[in-house]
Protein backbone atom coordinates (compact mmCIF):
# COMPACT_ATOMS: atom_id res chain seq x y z
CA UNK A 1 -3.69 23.57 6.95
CA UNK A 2 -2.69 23.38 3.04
CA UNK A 3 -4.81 22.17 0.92
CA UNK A 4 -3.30 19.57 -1.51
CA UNK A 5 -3.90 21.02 -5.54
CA UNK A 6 -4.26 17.60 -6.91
CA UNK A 7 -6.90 16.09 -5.10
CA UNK A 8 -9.38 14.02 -7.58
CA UNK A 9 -12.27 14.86 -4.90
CA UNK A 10 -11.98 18.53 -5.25
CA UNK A 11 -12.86 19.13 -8.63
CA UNK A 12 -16.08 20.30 -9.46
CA UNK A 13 -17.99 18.16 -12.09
CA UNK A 14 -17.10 20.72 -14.91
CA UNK A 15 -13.51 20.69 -14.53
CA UNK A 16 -13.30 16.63 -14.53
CA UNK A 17 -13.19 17.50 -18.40
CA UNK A 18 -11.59 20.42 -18.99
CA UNK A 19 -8.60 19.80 -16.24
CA UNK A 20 -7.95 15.86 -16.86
CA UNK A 21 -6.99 14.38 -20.23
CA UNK A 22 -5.44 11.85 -22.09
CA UNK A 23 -1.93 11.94 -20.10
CA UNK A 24 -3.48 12.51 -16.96
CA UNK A 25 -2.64 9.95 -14.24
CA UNK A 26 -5.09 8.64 -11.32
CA UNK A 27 -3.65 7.49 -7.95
CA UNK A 28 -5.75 5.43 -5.84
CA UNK A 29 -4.24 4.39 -2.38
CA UNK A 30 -4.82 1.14 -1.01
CA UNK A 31 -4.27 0.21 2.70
CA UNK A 32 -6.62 -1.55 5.00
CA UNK A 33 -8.21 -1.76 8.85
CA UNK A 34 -6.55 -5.09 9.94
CA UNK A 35 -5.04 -5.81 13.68
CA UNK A 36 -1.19 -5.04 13.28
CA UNK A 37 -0.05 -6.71 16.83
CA UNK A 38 -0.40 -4.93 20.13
CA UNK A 39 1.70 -2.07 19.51
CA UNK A 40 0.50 -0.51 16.40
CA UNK A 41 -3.25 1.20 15.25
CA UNK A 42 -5.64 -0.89 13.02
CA UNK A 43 -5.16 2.06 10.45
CA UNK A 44 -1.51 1.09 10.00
CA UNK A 45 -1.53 0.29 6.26
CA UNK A 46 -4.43 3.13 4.90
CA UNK A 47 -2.16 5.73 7.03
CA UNK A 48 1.41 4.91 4.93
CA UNK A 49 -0.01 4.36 1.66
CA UNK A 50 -2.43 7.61 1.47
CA UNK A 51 0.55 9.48 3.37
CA UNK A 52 3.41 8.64 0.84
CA UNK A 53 0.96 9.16 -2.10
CA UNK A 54 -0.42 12.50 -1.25
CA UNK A 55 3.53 13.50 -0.55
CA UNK A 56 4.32 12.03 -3.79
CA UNK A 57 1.21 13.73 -6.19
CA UNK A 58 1.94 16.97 -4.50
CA UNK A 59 5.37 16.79 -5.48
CA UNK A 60 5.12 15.86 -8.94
CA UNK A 61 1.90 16.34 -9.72
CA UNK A 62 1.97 19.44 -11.56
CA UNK A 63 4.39 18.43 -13.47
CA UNK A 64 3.21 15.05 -14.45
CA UNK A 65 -0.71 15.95 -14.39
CA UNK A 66 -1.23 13.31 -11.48
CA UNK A 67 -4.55 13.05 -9.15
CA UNK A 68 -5.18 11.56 -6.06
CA UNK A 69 -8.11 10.19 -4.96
CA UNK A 70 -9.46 9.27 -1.67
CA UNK A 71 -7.63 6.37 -0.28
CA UNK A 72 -9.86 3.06 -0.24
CA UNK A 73 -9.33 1.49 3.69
CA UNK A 74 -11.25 -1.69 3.93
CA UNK A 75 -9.50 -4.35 1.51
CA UNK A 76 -8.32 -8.06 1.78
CA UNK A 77 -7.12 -8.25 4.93
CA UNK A 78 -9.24 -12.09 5.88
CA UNK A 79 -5.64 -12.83 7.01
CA UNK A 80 -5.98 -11.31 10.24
CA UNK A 81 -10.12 -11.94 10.11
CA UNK A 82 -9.76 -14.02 13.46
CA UNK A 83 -8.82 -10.33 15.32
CA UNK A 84 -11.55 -8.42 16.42
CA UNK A 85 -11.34 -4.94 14.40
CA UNK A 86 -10.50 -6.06 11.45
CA UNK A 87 -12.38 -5.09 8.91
CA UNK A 88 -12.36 -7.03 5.19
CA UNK A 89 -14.19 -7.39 1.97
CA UNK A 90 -13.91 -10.85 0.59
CA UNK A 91 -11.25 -11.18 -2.99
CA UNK A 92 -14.17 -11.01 -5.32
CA UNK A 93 -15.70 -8.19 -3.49
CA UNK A 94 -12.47 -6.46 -3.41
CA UNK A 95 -12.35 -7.29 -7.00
CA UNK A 96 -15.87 -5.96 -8.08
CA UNK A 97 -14.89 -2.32 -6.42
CA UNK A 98 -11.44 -2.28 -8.20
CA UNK A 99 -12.86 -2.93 -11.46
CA UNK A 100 -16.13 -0.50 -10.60
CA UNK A 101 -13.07 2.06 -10.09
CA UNK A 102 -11.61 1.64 -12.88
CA UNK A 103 -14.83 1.46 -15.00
CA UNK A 104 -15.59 4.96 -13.14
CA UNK A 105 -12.31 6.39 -14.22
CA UNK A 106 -13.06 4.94 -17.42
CA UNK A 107 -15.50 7.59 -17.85
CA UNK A 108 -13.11 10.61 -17.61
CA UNK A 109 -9.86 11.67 -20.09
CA UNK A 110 -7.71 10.33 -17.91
CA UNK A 111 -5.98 6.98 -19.15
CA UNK A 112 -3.79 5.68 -16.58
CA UNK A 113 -4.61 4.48 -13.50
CA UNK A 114 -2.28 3.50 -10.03
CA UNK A 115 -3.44 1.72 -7.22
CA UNK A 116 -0.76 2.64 -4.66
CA UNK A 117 -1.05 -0.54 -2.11
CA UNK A 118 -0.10 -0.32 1.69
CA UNK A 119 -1.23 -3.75 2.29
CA UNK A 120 0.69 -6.69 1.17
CA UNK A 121 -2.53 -9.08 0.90
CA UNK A 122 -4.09 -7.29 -0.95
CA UNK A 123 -1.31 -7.33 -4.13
CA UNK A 124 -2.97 -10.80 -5.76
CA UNK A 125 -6.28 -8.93 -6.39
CA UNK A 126 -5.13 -6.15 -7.43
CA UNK A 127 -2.60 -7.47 -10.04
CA UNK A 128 -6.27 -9.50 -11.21
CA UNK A 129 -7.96 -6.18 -11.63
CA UNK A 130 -5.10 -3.75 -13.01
CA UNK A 131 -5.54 -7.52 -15.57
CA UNK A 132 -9.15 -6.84 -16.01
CA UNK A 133 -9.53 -2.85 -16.16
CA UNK A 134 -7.01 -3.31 -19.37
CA UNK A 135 -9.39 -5.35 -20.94
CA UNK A 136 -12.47 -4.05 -19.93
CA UNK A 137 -11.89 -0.67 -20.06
CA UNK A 138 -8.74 0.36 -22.27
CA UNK A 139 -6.92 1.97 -19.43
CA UNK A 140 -3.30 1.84 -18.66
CA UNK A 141 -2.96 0.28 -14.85
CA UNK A 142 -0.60 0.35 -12.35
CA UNK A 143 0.28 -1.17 -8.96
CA UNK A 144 3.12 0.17 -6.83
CA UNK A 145 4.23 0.00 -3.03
CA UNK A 146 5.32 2.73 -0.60
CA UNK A 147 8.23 -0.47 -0.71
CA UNK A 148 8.47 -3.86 -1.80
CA UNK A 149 6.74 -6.42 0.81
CA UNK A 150 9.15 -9.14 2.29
CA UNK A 151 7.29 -11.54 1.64
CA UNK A 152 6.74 -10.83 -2.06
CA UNK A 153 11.19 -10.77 -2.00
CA UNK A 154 11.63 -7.26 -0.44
CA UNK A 155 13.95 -6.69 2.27
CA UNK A 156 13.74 -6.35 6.05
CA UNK A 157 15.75 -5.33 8.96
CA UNK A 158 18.58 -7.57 9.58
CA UNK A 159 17.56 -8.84 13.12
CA UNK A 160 14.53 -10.17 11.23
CA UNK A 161 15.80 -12.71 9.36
CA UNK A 162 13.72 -11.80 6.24
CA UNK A 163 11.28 -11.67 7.96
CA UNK A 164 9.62 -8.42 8.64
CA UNK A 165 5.97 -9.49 6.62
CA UNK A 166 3.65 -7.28 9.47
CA UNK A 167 4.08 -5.05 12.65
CA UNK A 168 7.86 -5.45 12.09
CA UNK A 169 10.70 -2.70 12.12
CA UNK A 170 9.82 -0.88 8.80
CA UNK A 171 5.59 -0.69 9.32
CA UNK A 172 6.26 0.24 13.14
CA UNK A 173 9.37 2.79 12.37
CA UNK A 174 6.92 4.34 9.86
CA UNK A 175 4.32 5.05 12.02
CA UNK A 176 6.41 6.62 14.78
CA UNK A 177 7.87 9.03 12.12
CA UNK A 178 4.06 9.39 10.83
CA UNK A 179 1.74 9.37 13.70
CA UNK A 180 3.78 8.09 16.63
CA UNK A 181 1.08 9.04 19.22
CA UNK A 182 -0.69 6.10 18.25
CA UNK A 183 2.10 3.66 18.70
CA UNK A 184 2.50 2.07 21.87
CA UNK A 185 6.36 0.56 21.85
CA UNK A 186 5.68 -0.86 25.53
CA UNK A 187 3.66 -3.51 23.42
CA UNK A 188 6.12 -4.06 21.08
CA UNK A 189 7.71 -7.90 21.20
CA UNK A 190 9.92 -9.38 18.63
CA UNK A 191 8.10 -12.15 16.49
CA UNK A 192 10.46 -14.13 14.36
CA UNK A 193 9.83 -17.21 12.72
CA UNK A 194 13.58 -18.31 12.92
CA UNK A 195 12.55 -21.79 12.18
CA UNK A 196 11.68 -20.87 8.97
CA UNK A 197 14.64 -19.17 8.15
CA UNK A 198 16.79 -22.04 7.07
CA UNK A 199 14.57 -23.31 4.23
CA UNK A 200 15.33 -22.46 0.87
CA UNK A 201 12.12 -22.83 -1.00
CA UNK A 202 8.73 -22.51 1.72
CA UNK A 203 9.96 -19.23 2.92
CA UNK A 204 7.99 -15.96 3.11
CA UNK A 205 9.66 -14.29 -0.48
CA UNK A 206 10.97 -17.37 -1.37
CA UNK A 207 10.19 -19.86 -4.76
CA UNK A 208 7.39 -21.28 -2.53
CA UNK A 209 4.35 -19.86 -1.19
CA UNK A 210 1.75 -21.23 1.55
CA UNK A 211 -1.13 -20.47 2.77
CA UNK A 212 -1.16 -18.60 5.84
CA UNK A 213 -3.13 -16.53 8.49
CA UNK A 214 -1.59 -14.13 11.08
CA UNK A 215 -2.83 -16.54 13.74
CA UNK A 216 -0.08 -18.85 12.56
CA UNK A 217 2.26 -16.42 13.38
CA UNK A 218 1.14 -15.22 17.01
CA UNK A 219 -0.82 -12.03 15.21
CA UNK A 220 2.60 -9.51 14.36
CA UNK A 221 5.62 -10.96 12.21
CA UNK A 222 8.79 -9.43 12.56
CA UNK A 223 10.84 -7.36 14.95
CA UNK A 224 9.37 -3.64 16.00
CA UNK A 225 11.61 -3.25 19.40
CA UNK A 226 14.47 -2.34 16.97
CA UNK A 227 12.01 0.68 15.30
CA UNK A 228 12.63 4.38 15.66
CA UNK A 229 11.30 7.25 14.27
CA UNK A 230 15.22 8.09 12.18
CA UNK A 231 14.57 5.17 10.97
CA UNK A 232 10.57 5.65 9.81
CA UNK A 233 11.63 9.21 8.32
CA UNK A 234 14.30 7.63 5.88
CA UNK A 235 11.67 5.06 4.86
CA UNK A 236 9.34 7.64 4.50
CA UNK A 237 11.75 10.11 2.42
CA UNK A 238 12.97 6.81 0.38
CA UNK A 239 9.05 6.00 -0.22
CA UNK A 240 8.37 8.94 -1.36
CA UNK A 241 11.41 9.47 -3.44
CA UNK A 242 10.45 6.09 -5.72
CA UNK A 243 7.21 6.84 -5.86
CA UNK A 244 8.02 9.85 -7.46
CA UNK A 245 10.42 7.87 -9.85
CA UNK A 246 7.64 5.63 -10.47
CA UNK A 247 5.25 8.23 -11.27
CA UNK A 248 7.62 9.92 -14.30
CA UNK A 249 7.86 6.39 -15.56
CA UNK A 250 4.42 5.84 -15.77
CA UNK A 251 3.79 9.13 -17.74
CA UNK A 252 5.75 8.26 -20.22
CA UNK A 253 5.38 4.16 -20.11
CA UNK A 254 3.31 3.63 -23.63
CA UNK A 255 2.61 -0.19 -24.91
């Protein structure tokens, strides 16, 4: 197997000085171990985020002096706390670990920092700490998406209304592209809140927000039967793609 050049983990303590500096730019992935439905793996969100990133870094990261670092797994994901095998650290302890990051990376040349977030509940905290790391520690912070969540106003397949927040077409077409062994489409039900649909305002992406567990929602919340791996491998390509667009921004975003 390749190795990946731009893994943070495989420096040795002497080079975190002499390879990193000023312009350097630190990816951390973000995903979580949360029930995703009957049809998909626990590790649904850790798996995208850490796969589009390392694709990402080891496309452009000789060029734009980016490092990856081991992805982070366990998040907020109380959401789906009612299913056994998830596994979640409350907000503020979510919090404490993104700014202990941050303070750690803080330490080296490197002044920019990217959390690279697979898992939609976890976006709230994280825009808190990128908040906090500025102040605390001077760095430049960053929070991006392998794509844009529905329910933050991204989009979804068509025959979901909207509606694709988790386990829908986009996660589940992902992971059959990605690691489809572990998908199980015999499982795989469509989950539409179509009542929901004709509001204008309390809508998932829309003016306003609720509260909400995946209990509400039957556990998965969107439309997987319509997945396929074509489908997961332009998602994948398209992730990767603006990622990489992302990246050459942030090297050169100054404020």
């Amino acid at each position: 197997m390749r190795q990946m050049r731009r893994n943070f983990a495989d420096l040795r303590a002497d080079e975190v000085t002499t390879r990193l500096g000023e312009n350097s730019i630190i990816v951390q992935p973000l995903g979580a171990i949360e029930q995703h439905g009957p049809h998909l793996p626990l590790n649904t969100d850790v798996l995208i985020a850490n796969a589009v990133a390392t694709a990402a870094v080891d496309q452009v990261g000789e060029e734009l002096d980016a490092w990856l670092l081991p992805p982070l797994a366990y998040t907020r994901s109380n959401e789906h706390a009612w299913a056994p095998g998830t596994i979640w650290l409350r907000a503020t302890t979510l919090l404490a670990v993104l700014d202990d990051i941050g303070h750690s990376i803080a330490a080296t040349p490197a002044r920019k920092l990217v959390f690279f977030n697979g898992h939609g509940g976890n976006t709230a905290v994280v825009n808190v700490a990128n908040r906090e790391i500025r102040l605390q520690e001077g760095l430049m912070t960053f929070l991006a998406h392998p794509s844009t969540p529905p329910d933050h106003g991204g989009a979804s397949a068509e025959e979901e209304l909207g509606f694709g927040i988790h386990g829908g077409a986009d996660e589940t077409s992902l992971m059959l592209h990605l690691s489809g062994k572990l998908v199980d489409m015999t499982k795989a039900t469509r989950n539409v809140p179509e009542w929901m649909a004709a509001n204008e305002q309390v809508r998932f992406g829309g003016p306003v927000s609720f509260g909400w567990t995946s209990e509400d929602f039957g556990g998965h919340i969107g439309d997987p039967t319509v997945a396929t791996a074509a489908r997961g491998e332009q998602l994948y390509d398209a992730a990767v793609e603006n990622f990489c667009t992302a990246l050459r921004e942030i090297a050169t975003f100054e404020l």
